[in-house]
C-alpha atoms as a PDB file:
ATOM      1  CA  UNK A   1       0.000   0.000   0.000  1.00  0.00           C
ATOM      2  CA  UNK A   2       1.137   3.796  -0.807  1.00  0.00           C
ATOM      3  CA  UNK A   3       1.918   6.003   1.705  1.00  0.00           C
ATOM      4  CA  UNK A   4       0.918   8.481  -0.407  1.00  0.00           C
ATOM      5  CA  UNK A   5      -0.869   9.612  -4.090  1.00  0.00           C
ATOM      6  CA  UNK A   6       3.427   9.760  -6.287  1.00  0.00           C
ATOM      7  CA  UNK A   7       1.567  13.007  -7.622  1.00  0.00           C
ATOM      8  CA  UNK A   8       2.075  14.705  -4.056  1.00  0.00           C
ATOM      9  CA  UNK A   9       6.076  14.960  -4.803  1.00  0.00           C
ATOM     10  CA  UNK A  10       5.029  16.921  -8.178  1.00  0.00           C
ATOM     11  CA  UNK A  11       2.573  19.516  -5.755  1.00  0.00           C
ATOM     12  CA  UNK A  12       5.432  20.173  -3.397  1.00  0.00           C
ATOM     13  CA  UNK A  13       8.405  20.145  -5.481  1.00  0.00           C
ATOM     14  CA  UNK A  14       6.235  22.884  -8.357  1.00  0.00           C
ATOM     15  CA  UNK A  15       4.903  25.038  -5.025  1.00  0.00           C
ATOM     16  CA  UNK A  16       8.374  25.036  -3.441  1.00  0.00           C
ATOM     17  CA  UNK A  17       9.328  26.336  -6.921  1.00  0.00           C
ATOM     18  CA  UNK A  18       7.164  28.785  -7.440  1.00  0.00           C
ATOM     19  CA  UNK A  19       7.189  30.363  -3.976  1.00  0.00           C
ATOM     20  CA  UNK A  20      11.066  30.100  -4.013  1.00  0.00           C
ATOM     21  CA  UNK A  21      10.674  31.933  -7.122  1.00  0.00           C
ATOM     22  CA  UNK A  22       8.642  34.388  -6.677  1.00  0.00           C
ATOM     23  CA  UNK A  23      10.250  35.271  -3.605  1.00  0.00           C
ATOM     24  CA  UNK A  24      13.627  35.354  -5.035  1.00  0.00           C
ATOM     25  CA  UNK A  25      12.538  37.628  -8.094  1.00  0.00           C
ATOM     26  CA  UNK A  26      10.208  40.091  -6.044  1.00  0.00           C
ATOM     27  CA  UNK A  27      13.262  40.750  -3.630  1.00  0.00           C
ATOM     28  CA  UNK A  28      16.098  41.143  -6.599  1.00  0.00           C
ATOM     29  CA  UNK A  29      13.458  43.899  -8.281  1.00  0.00           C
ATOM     30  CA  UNK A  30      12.448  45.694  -5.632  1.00  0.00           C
ATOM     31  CA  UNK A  31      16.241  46.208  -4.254  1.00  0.00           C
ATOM     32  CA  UNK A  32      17.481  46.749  -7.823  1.00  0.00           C
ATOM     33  CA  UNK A  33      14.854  49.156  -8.883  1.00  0.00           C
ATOM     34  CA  UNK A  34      15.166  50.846  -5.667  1.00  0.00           C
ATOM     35  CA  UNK A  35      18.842  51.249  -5.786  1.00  0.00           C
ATOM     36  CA  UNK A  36      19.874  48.878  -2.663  1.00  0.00           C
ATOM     37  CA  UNK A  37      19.081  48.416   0.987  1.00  0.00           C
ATOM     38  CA  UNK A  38      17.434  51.113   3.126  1.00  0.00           C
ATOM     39  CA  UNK A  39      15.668  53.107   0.360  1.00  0.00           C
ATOM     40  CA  UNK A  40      12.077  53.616   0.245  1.00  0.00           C
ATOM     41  CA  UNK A  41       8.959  54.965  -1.768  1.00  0.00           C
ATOM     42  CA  UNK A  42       7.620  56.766   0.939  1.00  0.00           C
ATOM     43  CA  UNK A  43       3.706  55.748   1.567  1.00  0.00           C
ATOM     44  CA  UNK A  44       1.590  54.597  -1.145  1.00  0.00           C
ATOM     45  CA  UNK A  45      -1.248  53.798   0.745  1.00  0.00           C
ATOM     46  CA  UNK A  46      -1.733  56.834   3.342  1.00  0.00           C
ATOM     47  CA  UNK A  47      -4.873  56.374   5.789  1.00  0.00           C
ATOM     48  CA  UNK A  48      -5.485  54.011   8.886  1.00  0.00           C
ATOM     49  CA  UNK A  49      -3.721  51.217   6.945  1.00  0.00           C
ATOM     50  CA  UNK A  50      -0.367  52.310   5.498  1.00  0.00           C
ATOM     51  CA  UNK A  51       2.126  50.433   3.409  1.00  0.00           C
ATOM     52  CA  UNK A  52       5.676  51.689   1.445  1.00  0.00           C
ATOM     53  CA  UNK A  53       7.863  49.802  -0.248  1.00  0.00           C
ATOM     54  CA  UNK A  54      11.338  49.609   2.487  1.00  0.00           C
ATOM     55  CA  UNK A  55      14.253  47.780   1.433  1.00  0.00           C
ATOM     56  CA  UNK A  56      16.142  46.656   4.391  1.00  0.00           C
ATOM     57  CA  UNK A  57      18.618  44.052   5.657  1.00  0.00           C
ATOM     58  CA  UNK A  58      17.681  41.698   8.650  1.00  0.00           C
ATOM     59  CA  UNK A  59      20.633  39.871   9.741  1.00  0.00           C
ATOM     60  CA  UNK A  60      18.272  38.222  12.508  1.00  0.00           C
ATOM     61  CA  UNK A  61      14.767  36.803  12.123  1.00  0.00           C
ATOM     62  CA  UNK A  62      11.662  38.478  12.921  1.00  0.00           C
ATOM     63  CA  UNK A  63      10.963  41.508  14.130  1.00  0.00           C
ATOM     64  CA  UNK A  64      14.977  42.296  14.146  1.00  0.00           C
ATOM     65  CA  UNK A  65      15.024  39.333  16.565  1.00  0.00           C
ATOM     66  CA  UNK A  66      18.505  37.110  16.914  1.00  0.00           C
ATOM     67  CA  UNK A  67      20.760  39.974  15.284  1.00  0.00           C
ATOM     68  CA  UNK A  68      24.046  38.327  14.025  1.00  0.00           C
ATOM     69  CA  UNK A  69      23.069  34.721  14.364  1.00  0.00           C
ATOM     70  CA  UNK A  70      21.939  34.505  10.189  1.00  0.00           C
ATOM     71  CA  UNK A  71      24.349  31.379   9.758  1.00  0.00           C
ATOM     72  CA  UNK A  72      22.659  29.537  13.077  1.00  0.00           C
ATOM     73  CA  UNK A  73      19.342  30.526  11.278  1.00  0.00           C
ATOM     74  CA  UNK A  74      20.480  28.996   8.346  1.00  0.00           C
ATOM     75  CA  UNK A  75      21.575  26.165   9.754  1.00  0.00           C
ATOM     76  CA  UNK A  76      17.766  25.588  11.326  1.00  0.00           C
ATOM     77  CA  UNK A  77      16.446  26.195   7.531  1.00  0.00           C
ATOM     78  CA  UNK A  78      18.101  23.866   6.193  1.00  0.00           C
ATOM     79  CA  UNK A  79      16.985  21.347   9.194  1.00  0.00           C
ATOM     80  CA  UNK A  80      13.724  22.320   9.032  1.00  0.00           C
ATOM     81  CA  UNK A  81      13.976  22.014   5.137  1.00  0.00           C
ATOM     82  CA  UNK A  82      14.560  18.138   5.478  1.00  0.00           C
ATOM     83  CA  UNK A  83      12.945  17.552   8.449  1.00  0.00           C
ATOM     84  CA  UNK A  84       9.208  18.660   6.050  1.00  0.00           C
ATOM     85  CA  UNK A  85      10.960  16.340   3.175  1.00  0.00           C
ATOM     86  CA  UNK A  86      11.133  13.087   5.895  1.00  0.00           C
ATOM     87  CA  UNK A  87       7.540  13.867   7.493  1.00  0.00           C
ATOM     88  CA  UNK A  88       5.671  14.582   4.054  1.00  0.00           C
ATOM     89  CA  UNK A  89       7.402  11.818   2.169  1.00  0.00           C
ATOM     90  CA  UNK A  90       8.973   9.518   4.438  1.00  0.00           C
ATOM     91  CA  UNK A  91       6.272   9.249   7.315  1.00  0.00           C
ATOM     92  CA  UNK A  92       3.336   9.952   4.954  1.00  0.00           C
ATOM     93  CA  UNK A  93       1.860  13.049   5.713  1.00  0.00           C
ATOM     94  CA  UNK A  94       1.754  13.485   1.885  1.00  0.00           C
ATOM     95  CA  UNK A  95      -1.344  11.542   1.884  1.00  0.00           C
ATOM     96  CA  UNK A  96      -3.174  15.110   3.394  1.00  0.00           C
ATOM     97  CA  UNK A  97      -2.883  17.557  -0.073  1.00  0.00           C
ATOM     98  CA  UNK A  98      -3.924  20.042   2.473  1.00  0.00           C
ATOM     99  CA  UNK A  99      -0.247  19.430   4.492  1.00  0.00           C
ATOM    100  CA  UNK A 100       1.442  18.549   1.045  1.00  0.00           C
ATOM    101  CA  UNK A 101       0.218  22.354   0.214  1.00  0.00           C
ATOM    102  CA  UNK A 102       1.625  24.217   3.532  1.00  0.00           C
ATOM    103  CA  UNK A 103       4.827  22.482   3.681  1.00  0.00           C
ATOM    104  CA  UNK A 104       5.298  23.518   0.383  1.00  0.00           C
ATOM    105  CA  UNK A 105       5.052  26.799   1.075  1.00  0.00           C
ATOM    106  CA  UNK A 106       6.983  26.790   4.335  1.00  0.00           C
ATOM    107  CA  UNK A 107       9.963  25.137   2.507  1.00  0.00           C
ATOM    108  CA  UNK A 108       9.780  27.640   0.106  1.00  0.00           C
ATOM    109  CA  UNK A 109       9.833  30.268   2.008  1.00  0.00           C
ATOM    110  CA  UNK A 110      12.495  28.746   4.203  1.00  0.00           C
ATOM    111  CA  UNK A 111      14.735  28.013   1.003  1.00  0.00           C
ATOM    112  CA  UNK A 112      14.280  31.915  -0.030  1.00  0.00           C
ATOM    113  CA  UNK A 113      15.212  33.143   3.416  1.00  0.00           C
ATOM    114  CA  UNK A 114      18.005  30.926   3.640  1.00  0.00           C
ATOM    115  CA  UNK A 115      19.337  31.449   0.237  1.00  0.00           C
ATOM    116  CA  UNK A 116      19.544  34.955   1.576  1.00  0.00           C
ATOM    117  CA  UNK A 117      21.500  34.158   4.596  1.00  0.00           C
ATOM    118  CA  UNK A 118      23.871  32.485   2.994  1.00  0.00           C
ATOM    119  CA  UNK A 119      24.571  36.267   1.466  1.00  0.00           C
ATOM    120  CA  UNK A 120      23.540  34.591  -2.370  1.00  0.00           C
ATOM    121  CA  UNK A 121      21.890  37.679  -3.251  1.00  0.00           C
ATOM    122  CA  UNK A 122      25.016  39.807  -3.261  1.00  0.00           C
ATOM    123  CA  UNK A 123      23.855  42.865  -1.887  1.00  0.00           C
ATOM    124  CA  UNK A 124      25.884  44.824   0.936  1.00  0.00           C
ATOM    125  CA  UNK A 125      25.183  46.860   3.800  1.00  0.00           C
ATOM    126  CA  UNK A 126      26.649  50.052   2.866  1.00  0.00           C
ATOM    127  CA  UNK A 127      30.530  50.717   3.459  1.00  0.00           C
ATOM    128  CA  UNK A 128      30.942  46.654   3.416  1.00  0.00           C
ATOM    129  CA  UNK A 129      32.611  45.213   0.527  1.00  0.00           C
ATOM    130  CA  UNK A 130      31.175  41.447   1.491  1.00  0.00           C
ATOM    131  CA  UNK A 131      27.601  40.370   0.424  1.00  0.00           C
ATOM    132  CA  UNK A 132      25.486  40.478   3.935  1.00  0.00           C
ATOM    133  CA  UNK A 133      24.439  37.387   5.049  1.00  0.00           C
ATOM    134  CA  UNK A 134      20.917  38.642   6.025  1.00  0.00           C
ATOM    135  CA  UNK A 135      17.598  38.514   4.316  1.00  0.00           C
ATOM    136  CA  UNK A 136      16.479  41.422   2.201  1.00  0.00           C
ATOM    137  CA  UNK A 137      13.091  42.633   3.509  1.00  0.00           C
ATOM    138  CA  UNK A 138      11.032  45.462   1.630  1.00  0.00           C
ATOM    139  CA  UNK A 139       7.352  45.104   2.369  1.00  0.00           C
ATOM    140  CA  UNK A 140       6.393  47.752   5.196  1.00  0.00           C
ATOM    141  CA  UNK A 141       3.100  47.792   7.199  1.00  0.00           C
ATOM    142  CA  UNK A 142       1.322  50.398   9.728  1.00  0.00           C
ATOM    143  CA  UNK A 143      -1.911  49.859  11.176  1.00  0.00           C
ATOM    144  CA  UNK A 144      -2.558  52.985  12.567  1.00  0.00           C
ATOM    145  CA  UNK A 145       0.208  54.148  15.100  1.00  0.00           C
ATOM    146  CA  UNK A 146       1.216  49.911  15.263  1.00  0.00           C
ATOM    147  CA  UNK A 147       4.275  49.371  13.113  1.00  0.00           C
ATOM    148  CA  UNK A 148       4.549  46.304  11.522  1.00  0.00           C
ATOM    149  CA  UNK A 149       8.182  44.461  11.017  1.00  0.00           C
ATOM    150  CA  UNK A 150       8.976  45.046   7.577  1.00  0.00           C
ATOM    151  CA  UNK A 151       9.141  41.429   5.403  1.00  0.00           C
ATOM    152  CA  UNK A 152       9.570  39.732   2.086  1.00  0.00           C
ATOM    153  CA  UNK A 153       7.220  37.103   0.598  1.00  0.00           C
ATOM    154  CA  UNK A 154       8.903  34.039   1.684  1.00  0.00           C
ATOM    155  CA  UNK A 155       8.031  35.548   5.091  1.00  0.00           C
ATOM    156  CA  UNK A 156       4.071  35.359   3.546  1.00  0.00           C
ATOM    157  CA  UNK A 157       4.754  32.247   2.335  1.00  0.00           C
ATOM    158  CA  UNK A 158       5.556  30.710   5.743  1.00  0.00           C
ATOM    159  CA  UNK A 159       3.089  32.250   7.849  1.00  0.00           C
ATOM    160  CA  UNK A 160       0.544  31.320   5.108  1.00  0.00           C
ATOM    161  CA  UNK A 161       2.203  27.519   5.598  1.00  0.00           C
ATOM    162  CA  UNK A 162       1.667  27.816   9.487  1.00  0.00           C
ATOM    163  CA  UNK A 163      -1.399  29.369   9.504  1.00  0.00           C
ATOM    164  CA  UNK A 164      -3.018  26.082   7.497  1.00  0.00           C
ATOM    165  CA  UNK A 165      -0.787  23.732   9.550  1.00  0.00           C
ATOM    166  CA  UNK A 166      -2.310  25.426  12.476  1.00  0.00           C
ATOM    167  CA  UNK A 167      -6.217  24.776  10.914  1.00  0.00           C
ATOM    168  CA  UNK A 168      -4.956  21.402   9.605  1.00  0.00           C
ATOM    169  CA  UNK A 169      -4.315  20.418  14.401  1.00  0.00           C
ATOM    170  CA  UNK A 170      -7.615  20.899  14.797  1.00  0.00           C
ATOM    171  CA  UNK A 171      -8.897  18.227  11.894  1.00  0.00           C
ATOM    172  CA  UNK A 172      -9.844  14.713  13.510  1.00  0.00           C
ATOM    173  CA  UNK A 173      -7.818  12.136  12.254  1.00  0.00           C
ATOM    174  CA  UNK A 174     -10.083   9.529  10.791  1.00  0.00           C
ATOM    175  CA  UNK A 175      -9.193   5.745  12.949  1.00  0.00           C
ATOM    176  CA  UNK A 176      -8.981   2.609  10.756  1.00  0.00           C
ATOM    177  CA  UNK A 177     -10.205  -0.443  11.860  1.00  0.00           C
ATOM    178  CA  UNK A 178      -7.259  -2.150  10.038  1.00  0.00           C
ATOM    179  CA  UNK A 179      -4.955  -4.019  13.181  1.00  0.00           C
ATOM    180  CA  UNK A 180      -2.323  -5.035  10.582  1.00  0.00           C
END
Protein backbone atom coordinates (compact mmCIF):
# COMPACT_ATOMS: atom_id res chain seq x y z
CA UNK A 1 0.00 0.00 0.00
CA UNK A 2 1.14 3.80 -0.81
CA UNK A 3 1.92 6.00 1.70
CA UNK A 4 0.92 8.48 -0.41
CA UNK A 5 -0.87 9.61 -4.09
CA UNK A 6 3.43 9.76 -6.29
CA UNK A 7 1.57 13.01 -7.62
CA UNK A 8 2.08 14.71 -4.06
CA UNK A 9 6.08 14.96 -4.80
CA UNK A 10 5.03 16.92 -8.18
CA UNK A 11 2.57 19.52 -5.75
CA UNK A 12 5.43 20.17 -3.40
CA UNK A 13 8.40 20.14 -5.48
CA UNK A 14 6.23 22.88 -8.36
CA UNK A 15 4.90 25.04 -5.03
CA UNK A 16 8.37 25.04 -3.44
CA UNK A 17 9.33 26.34 -6.92
CA UNK A 18 7.16 28.78 -7.44
CA UNK A 19 7.19 30.36 -3.98
CA UNK A 20 11.07 30.10 -4.01
CA UNK A 21 10.67 31.93 -7.12
CA UNK A 22 8.64 34.39 -6.68
CA UNK A 23 10.25 35.27 -3.61
CA UNK A 24 13.63 35.35 -5.03
CA UNK A 25 12.54 37.63 -8.09
CA UNK A 26 10.21 40.09 -6.04
CA UNK A 27 13.26 40.75 -3.63
CA UNK A 28 16.10 41.14 -6.60
CA UNK A 29 13.46 43.90 -8.28
CA UNK A 30 12.45 45.69 -5.63
CA UNK A 31 16.24 46.21 -4.25
CA UNK A 32 17.48 46.75 -7.82
CA UNK A 33 14.85 49.16 -8.88
CA UNK A 34 15.17 50.85 -5.67
CA UNK A 35 18.84 51.25 -5.79
CA UNK A 36 19.87 48.88 -2.66
CA UNK A 37 19.08 48.42 0.99
CA UNK A 38 17.43 51.11 3.13
CA UNK A 39 15.67 53.11 0.36
CA UNK A 40 12.08 53.62 0.25
CA UNK A 41 8.96 54.96 -1.77
CA UNK A 42 7.62 56.77 0.94
CA UNK A 43 3.71 55.75 1.57
CA UNK A 44 1.59 54.60 -1.14
CA UNK A 45 -1.25 53.80 0.74
CA UNK A 46 -1.73 56.83 3.34
CA UNK A 47 -4.87 56.37 5.79
CA UNK A 48 -5.49 54.01 8.89
CA UNK A 49 -3.72 51.22 6.95
CA UNK A 50 -0.37 52.31 5.50
CA UNK A 51 2.13 50.43 3.41
CA UNK A 52 5.68 51.69 1.44
CA UNK A 53 7.86 49.80 -0.25
CA UNK A 54 11.34 49.61 2.49
CA UNK A 55 14.25 47.78 1.43
CA UNK A 56 16.14 46.66 4.39
CA UNK A 57 18.62 44.05 5.66
CA UNK A 58 17.68 41.70 8.65
CA UNK A 59 20.63 39.87 9.74
CA UNK A 60 18.27 38.22 12.51
CA UNK A 61 14.77 36.80 12.12
CA UNK A 62 11.66 38.48 12.92
CA UNK A 63 10.96 41.51 14.13
CA UNK A 64 14.98 42.30 14.15
CA UNK A 65 15.02 39.33 16.56
CA UNK A 66 18.50 37.11 16.91
CA UNK A 67 20.76 39.97 15.28
CA UNK A 68 24.05 38.33 14.02
CA UNK A 69 23.07 34.72 14.36
CA UNK A 70 21.94 34.51 10.19
CA UNK A 71 24.35 31.38 9.76
CA UNK A 72 22.66 29.54 13.08
CA UNK A 73 19.34 30.53 11.28
CA UNK A 74 20.48 29.00 8.35
CA UNK A 75 21.58 26.16 9.75
CA UNK A 76 17.77 25.59 11.33
CA UNK A 77 16.45 26.20 7.53
CA UNK A 78 18.10 23.87 6.19
CA UNK A 79 16.99 21.35 9.19
CA UNK A 80 13.72 22.32 9.03
CA UNK A 81 13.98 22.01 5.14
CA UNK A 82 14.56 18.14 5.48
CA UNK A 83 12.94 17.55 8.45
CA UNK A 84 9.21 18.66 6.05
CA UNK A 85 10.96 16.34 3.18
CA UNK A 86 11.13 13.09 5.89
CA UNK A 87 7.54 13.87 7.49
CA UNK A 88 5.67 14.58 4.05
CA UNK A 89 7.40 11.82 2.17
CA UNK A 90 8.97 9.52 4.44
CA UNK A 91 6.27 9.25 7.31
CA UNK A 92 3.34 9.95 4.95
CA UNK A 93 1.86 13.05 5.71
CA UNK A 94 1.75 13.48 1.88
CA UNK A 95 -1.34 11.54 1.88
CA UNK A 96 -3.17 15.11 3.39
CA UNK A 97 -2.88 17.56 -0.07
CA UNK A 98 -3.92 20.04 2.47
CA UNK A 99 -0.25 19.43 4.49
CA UNK A 100 1.44 18.55 1.04
CA UNK A 101 0.22 22.35 0.21
CA UNK A 102 1.63 24.22 3.53
CA UNK A 103 4.83 22.48 3.68
CA UNK A 104 5.30 23.52 0.38
CA UNK A 105 5.05 26.80 1.08
CA UNK A 106 6.98 26.79 4.33
CA UNK A 107 9.96 25.14 2.51
CA UNK A 108 9.78 27.64 0.11
CA UNK A 109 9.83 30.27 2.01
CA UNK A 110 12.49 28.75 4.20
CA UNK A 111 14.74 28.01 1.00
CA UNK A 112 14.28 31.92 -0.03
CA UNK A 113 15.21 33.14 3.42
CA UNK A 114 18.00 30.93 3.64
CA UNK A 115 19.34 31.45 0.24
CA UNK A 116 19.54 34.96 1.58
CA UNK A 117 21.50 34.16 4.60
CA UNK A 118 23.87 32.48 2.99
CA UNK A 119 24.57 36.27 1.47
CA UNK A 120 23.54 34.59 -2.37
CA UNK A 121 21.89 37.68 -3.25
CA UNK A 122 25.02 39.81 -3.26
CA UNK A 123 23.85 42.87 -1.89
CA UNK A 124 25.88 44.82 0.94
CA UNK A 125 25.18 46.86 3.80
CA UNK A 126 26.65 50.05 2.87
CA UNK A 127 30.53 50.72 3.46
CA UNK A 128 30.94 46.65 3.42
CA UNK A 129 32.61 45.21 0.53
CA UNK A 130 31.18 41.45 1.49
CA UNK A 131 27.60 40.37 0.42
CA UNK A 132 25.49 40.48 3.94
CA UNK A 133 24.44 37.39 5.05
CA UNK A 134 20.92 38.64 6.03
CA UNK A 135 17.60 38.51 4.32
CA UNK A 136 16.48 41.42 2.20
CA UNK A 137 13.09 42.63 3.51
CA UNK A 138 11.03 45.46 1.63
CA UNK A 139 7.35 45.10 2.37
CA UNK A 140 6.39 47.75 5.20
CA UNK A 141 3.10 47.79 7.20
CA UNK A 142 1.32 50.40 9.73
CA UNK A 143 -1.91 49.86 11.18
CA UNK A 144 -2.56 52.99 12.57
CA UNK A 145 0.21 54.15 15.10
CA UNK A 146 1.22 49.91 15.26
CA UNK A 147 4.27 49.37 13.11
CA UNK A 148 4.55 46.30 11.52
CA UNK A 149 8.18 44.46 11.02
CA UNK A 150 8.98 45.05 7.58
CA UNK A 151 9.14 41.43 5.40
CA UNK A 152 9.57 39.73 2.09
CA UNK A 153 7.22 37.10 0.60
CA UNK A 154 8.90 34.04 1.68
CA UNK A 155 8.03 35.55 5.09
CA UNK A 156 4.07 35.36 3.55
CA UNK A 157 4.75 32.25 2.33
CA UNK A 158 5.56 30.71 5.74
CA UNK A 159 3.09 32.25 7.85
CA UNK A 160 0.54 31.32 5.11
CA UNK A 161 2.20 27.52 5.60
CA UNK A 162 1.67 27.82 9.49
CA UNK A 163 -1.40 29.37 9.50
CA UNK A 164 -3.02 26.08 7.50
CA UNK A 165 -0.79 23.73 9.55
CA UNK A 166 -2.31 25.43 12.48
CA UNK A 167 -6.22 24.78 10.91
CA UNK A 168 -4.96 21.40 9.60
CA UNK A 169 -4.31 20.42 14.40
CA UNK A 170 -7.62 20.90 14.80
CA UNK A 171 -8.90 18.23 11.89
CA UNK A 172 -9.84 14.71 13.51
CA UNK A 173 -7.82 12.14 12.25
CA UNK A 174 -10.08 9.53 10.79
CA UNK A 175 -9.19 5.74 12.95
CA UNK A 176 -8.98 2.61 10.76
CA UNK A 177 -10.21 -0.44 11.86
CA UNK A 178 -7.26 -2.15 10.04
CA UNK A 179 -4.95 -4.02 13.18
CA UNK A 180 -2.32 -5.03 10.58
Amino acid sequence: MELYPRSRIAVFSALTVVCLVIDLGSKSLVFKKMGGPFQRTGWLLDSWVRFELHTSLNRGALWGLGQGFALWFAALSVCAFIGIVYWLFLRGAAKSLWLTIALGQVAGGTLGNLYDRLGLHGVSFPGEDRPALAVRDFLHFMFGSFDWAIFNLADSFLVIGAAMLFVQSFKEEKVSDDVS
